[in-house]
Protein backbone atom coordinates (compact mmCIF):
# COMPACT_ATOMS: atom_id res chain seq x y z
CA UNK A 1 -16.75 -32.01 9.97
CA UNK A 2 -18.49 -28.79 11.50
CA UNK A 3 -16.45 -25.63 10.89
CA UNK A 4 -17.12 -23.10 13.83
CA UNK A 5 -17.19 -19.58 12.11
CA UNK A 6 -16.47 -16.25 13.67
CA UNK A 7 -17.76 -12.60 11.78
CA UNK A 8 -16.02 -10.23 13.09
CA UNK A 9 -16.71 -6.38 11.22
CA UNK A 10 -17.82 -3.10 12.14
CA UNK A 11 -20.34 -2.47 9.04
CA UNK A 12 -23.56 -3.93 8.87
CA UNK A 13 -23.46 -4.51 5.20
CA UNK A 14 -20.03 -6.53 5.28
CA UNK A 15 -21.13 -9.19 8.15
CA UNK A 16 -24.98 -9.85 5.88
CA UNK A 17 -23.14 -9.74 2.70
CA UNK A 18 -20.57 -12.95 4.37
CA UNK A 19 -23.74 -14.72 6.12
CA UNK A 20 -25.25 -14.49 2.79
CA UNK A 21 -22.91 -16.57 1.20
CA UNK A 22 -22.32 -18.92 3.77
CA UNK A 23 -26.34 -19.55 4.04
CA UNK A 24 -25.24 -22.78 1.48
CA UNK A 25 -22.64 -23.99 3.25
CA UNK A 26 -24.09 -26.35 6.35
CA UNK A 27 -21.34 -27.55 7.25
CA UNK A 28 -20.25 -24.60 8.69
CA UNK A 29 -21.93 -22.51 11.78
CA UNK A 30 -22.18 -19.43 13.08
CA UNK A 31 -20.87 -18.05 16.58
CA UNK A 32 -22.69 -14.48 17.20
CA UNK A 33 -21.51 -11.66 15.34
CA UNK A 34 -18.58 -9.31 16.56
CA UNK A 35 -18.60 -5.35 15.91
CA UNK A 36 -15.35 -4.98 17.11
CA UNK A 37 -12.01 -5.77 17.50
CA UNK A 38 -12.14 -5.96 22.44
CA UNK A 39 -15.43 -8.50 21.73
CA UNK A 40 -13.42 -10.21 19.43
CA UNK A 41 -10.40 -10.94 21.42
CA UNK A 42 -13.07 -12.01 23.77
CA UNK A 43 -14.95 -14.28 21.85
CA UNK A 44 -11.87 -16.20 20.30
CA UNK A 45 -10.31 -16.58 23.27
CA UNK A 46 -13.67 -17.97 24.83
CA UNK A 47 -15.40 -19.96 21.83
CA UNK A 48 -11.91 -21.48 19.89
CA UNK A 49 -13.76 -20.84 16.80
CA UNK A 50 -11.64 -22.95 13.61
CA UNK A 51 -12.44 -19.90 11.22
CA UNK A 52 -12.95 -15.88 11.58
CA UNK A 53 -13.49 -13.72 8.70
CA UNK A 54 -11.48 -10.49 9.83
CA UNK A 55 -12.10 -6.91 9.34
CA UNK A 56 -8.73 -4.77 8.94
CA UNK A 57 -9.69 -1.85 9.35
CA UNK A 58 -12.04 -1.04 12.73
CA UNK A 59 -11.78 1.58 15.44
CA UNK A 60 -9.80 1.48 18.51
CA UNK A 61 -8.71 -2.11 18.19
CA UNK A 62 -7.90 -3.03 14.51
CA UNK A 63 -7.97 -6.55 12.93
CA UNK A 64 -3.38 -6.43 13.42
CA UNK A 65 -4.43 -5.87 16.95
CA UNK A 66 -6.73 -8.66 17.31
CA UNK A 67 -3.84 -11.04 15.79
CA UNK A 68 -1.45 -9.47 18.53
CA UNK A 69 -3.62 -10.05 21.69
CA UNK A 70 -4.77 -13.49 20.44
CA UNK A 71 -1.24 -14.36 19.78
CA UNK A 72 -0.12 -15.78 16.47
CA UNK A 73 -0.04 -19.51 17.52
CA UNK A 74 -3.59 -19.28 18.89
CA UNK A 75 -5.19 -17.38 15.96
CA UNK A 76 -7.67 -19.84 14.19
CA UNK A 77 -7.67 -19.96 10.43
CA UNK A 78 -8.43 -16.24 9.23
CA UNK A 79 -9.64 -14.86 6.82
CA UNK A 80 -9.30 -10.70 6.13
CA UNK A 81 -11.50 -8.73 5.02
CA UNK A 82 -10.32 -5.64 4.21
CA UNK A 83 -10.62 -2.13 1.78
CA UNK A 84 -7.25 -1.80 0.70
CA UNK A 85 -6.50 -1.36 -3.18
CA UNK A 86 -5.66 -4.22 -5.38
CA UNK A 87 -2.29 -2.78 -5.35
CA UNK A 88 -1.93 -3.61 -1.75
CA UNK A 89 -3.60 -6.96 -1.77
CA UNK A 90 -1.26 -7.93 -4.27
CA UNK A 91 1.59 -8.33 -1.66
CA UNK A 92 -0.56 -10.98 -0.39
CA UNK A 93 -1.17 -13.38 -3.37
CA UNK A 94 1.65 -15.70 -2.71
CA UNK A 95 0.67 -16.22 1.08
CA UNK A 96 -0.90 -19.42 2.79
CA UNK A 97 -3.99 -16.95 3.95
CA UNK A 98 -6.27 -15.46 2.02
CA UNK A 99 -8.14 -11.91 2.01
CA UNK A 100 -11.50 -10.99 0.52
CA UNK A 101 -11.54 -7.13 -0.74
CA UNK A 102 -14.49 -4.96 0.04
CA UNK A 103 -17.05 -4.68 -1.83
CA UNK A 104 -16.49 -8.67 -2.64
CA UNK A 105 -18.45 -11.39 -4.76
CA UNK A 106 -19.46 -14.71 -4.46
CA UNK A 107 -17.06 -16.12 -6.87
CA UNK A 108 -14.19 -14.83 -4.89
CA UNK A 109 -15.33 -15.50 -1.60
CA UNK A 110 -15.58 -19.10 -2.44
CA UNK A 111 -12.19 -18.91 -3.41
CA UNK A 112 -11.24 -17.91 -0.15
CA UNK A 113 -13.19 -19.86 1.96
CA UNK A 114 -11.71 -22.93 -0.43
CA UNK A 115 -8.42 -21.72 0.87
CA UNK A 116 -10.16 -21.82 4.41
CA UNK A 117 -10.99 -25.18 4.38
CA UNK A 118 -8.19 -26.52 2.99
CA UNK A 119 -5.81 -25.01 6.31
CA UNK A 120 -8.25 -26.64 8.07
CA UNK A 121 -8.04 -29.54 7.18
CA UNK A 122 -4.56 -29.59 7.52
CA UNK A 123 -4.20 -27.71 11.35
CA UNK A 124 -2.65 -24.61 8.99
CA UNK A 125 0.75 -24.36 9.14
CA UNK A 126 1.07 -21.32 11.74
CA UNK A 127 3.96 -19.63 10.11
CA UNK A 128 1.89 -18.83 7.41
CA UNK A 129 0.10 -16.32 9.68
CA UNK A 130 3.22 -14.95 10.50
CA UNK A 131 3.95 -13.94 6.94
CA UNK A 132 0.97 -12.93 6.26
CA UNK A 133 0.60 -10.88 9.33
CA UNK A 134 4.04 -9.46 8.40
CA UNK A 135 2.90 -8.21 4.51
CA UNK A 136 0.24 -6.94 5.73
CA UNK A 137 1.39 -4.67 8.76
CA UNK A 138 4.23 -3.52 5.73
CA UNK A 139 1.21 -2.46 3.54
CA UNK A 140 -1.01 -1.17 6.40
CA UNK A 141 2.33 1.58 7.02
CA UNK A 142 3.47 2.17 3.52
CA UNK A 143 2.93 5.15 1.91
CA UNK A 144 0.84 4.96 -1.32
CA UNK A 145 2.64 7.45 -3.93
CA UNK A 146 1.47 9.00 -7.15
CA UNK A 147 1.69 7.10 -9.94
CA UNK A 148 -0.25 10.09 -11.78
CA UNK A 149 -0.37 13.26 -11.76
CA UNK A 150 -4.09 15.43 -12.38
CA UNK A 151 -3.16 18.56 -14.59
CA UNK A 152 -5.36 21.39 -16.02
CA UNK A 153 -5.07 21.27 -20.34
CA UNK A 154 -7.18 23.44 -22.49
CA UNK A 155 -10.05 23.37 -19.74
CA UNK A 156 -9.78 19.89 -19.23
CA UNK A 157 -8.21 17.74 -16.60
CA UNK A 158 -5.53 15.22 -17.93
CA UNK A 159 -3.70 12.59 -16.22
CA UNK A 160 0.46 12.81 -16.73
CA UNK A 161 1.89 9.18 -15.48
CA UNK A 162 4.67 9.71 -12.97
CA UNK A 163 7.10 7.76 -15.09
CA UNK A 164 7.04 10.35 -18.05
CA UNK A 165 7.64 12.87 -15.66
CA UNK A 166 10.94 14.19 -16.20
CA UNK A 167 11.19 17.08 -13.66
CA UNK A 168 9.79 19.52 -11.50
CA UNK A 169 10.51 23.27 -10.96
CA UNK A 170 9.51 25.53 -8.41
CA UNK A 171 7.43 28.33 -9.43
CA UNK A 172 6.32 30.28 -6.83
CA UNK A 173 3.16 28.94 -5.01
CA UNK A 174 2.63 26.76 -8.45
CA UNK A 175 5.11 23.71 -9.65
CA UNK A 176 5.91 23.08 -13.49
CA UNK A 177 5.87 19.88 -14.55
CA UNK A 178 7.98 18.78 -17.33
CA UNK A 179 6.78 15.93 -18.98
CA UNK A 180 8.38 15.02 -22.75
CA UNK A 181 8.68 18.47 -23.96
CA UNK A 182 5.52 19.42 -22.57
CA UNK A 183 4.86 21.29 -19.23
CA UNK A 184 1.46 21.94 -16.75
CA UNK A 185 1.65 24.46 -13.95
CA UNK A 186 0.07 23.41 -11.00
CA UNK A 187 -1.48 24.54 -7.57
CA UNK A 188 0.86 22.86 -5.44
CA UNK A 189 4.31 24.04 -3.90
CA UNK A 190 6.99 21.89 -4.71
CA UNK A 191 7.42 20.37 -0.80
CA UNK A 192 4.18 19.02 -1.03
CA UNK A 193 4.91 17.23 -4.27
CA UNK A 194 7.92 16.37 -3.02
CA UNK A 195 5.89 14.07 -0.14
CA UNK A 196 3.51 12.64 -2.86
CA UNK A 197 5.92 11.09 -5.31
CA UNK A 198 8.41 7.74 -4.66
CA UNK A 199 11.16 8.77 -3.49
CA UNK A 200 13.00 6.19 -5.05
CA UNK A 201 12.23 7.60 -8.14
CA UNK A 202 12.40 11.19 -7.64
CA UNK A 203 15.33 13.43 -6.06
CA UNK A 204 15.25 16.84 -5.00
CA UNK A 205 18.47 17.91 -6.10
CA UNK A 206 17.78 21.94 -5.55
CA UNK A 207 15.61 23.73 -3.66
CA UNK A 208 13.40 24.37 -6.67
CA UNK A 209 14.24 20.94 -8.49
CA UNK A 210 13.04 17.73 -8.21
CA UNK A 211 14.06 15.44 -10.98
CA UNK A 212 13.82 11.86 -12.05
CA UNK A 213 16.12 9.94 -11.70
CA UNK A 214 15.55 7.43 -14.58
CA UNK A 215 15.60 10.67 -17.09
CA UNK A 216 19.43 11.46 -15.47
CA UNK A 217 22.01 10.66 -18.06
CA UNK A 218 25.26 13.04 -16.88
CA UNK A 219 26.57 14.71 -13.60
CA UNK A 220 29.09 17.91 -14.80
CA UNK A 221 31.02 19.06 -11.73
CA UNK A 222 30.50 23.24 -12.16
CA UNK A 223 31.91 25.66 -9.41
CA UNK A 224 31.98 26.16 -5.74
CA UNK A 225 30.83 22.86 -5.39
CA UNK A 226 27.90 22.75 -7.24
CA UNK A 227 27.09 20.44 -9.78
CA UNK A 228 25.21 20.14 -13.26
CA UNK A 229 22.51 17.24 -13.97
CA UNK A 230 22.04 16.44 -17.59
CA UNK A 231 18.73 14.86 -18.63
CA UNK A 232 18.54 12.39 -21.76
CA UNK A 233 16.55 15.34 -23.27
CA UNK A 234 20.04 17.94 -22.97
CA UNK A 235 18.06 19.83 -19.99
CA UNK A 236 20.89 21.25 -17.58
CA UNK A 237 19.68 21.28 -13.92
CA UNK A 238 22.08 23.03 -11.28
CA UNK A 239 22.59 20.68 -8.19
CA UNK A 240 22.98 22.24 -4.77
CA UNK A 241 26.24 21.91 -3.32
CA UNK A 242 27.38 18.52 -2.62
CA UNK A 243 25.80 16.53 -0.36
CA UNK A 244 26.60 13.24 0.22
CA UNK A 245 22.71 11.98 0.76
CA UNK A 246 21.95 12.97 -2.74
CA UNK A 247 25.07 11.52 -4.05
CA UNK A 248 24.19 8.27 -2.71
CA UNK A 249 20.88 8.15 -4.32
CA UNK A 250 22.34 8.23 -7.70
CA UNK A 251 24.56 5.28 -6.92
CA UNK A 252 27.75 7.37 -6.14
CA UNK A 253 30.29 5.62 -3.54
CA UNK A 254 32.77 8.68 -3.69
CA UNK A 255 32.70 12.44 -3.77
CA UNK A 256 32.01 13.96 -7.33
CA UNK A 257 35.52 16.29 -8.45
């Protein structure tokens, strides 16, 4: 069986590097390249082609948007081609679709185009888009955190993981970071660190403290509403006065006395 396949990327490099590897596949031929996302839309619509190898990320109209003017039940087998990290793509694993990661090998576009066939073969099960589609939009708008920190050390640059960050203090234009009895001033205010790190991790309890929450071991109730924060390490952090978004995030149903 003939497998009608549709390129569709904006870089040069990306669309030679797939009709490299599909030069050994004859089973398997080749509608006229698309740069972008309008003479895609065009071209499915037009040719029905049973495959596309699809590039996420292109100007104006992006590969999401392709999927949403083609309509989910009308999109042929796809594959994505796309630059995220491997942190991203990993939210794809366990879908029916596949993905192929810029700059990518033989060995693992083979793997993919396995995958291809094999949805083929079977009419692919159309849902499958849909989650796929769906993990993918989720990635495309998530926020990508720190999960390290770059610090200046005895004229060198070190790397502090965000997990063995305890907390943060305000100090002036700088922040110091307290990290297992050790701490690196750096050249960022504390509201821009504040945007960079998970917030699921890490509370701003003060307007000169963010702490993390998995160092938290005690809340002291002090005066005029204010509160004290006891890390596992005895560090006392004053709490601004009680607020019941920040008492949430630490898992509290009821107001602290």
């Amino acid at each position: 069986m003939s497998i009608r396949a549709l390129i569709v990327d904006d870089e040069p490099l990306a669309r030679q590097s797939i009709r490299r590897f599909l030069k050994d596949h004859s089973d398997i031929e080749l509608l006229p390249d698309c740069h972008d996302g309008q003479s895609a839309v065009n071209t499915i619509l037009a040719q029905k082609p049973d495959l596309v190898f699809l590039d996420v990320q292109m100007p104006e109209l992006d590969g999401f948007a392709v999927v949403h003017r083609i309509g989910v039940e009308r999109m042929p087998a796809t594959i994505f081609v796309t630059a995220y990290d491997r942190y991203a793509l990993a939210a794809f694993d366990a879908n029916a679709l596949d993905y192929i990661l810029k700059p990518f090998g033989k060995s693992r576009f083979e793997r993919a185009l396995a995958r291809a066939r094999e949805r083929i073969a079977v009419h692919a099960d159309r849902e499958s888009i849909e989650r796929l589609l769906g993990a993918m939009e989720t990635v495309a708008t998530r926020k990508d955190y720190l999960d390290r920190l770059p610090v200046t050390e005895n004229g060198r640059i070190v790397f502090v993981k965000s997990e063995d960050i305890e907390w943060i203090e305000s100090a002036g234009n700088y922040s110091r970071v307290h990290a297992h009895a050790r701490q690196h001033d750096i050249r960022e205010t504390l509201t821009n660190l504040e945007g960079r790190l998970n917030p699921r991790e890490f509370v701003r309890i003060h307007r000169s403290t963010i702490v993390n929450m998995q160092y938290v071991k005690e809340l002291h109730p002090w005066f005029h509403g204010y509160h004290l924060v006891v890390l596992e390490s005895g560090q006392k952090l004053r709490m601004s006065r009680y607020q019941k978004e920040i008492a949430e995030r630490f898992g509290l149903r009821a107001r602290l006395t």
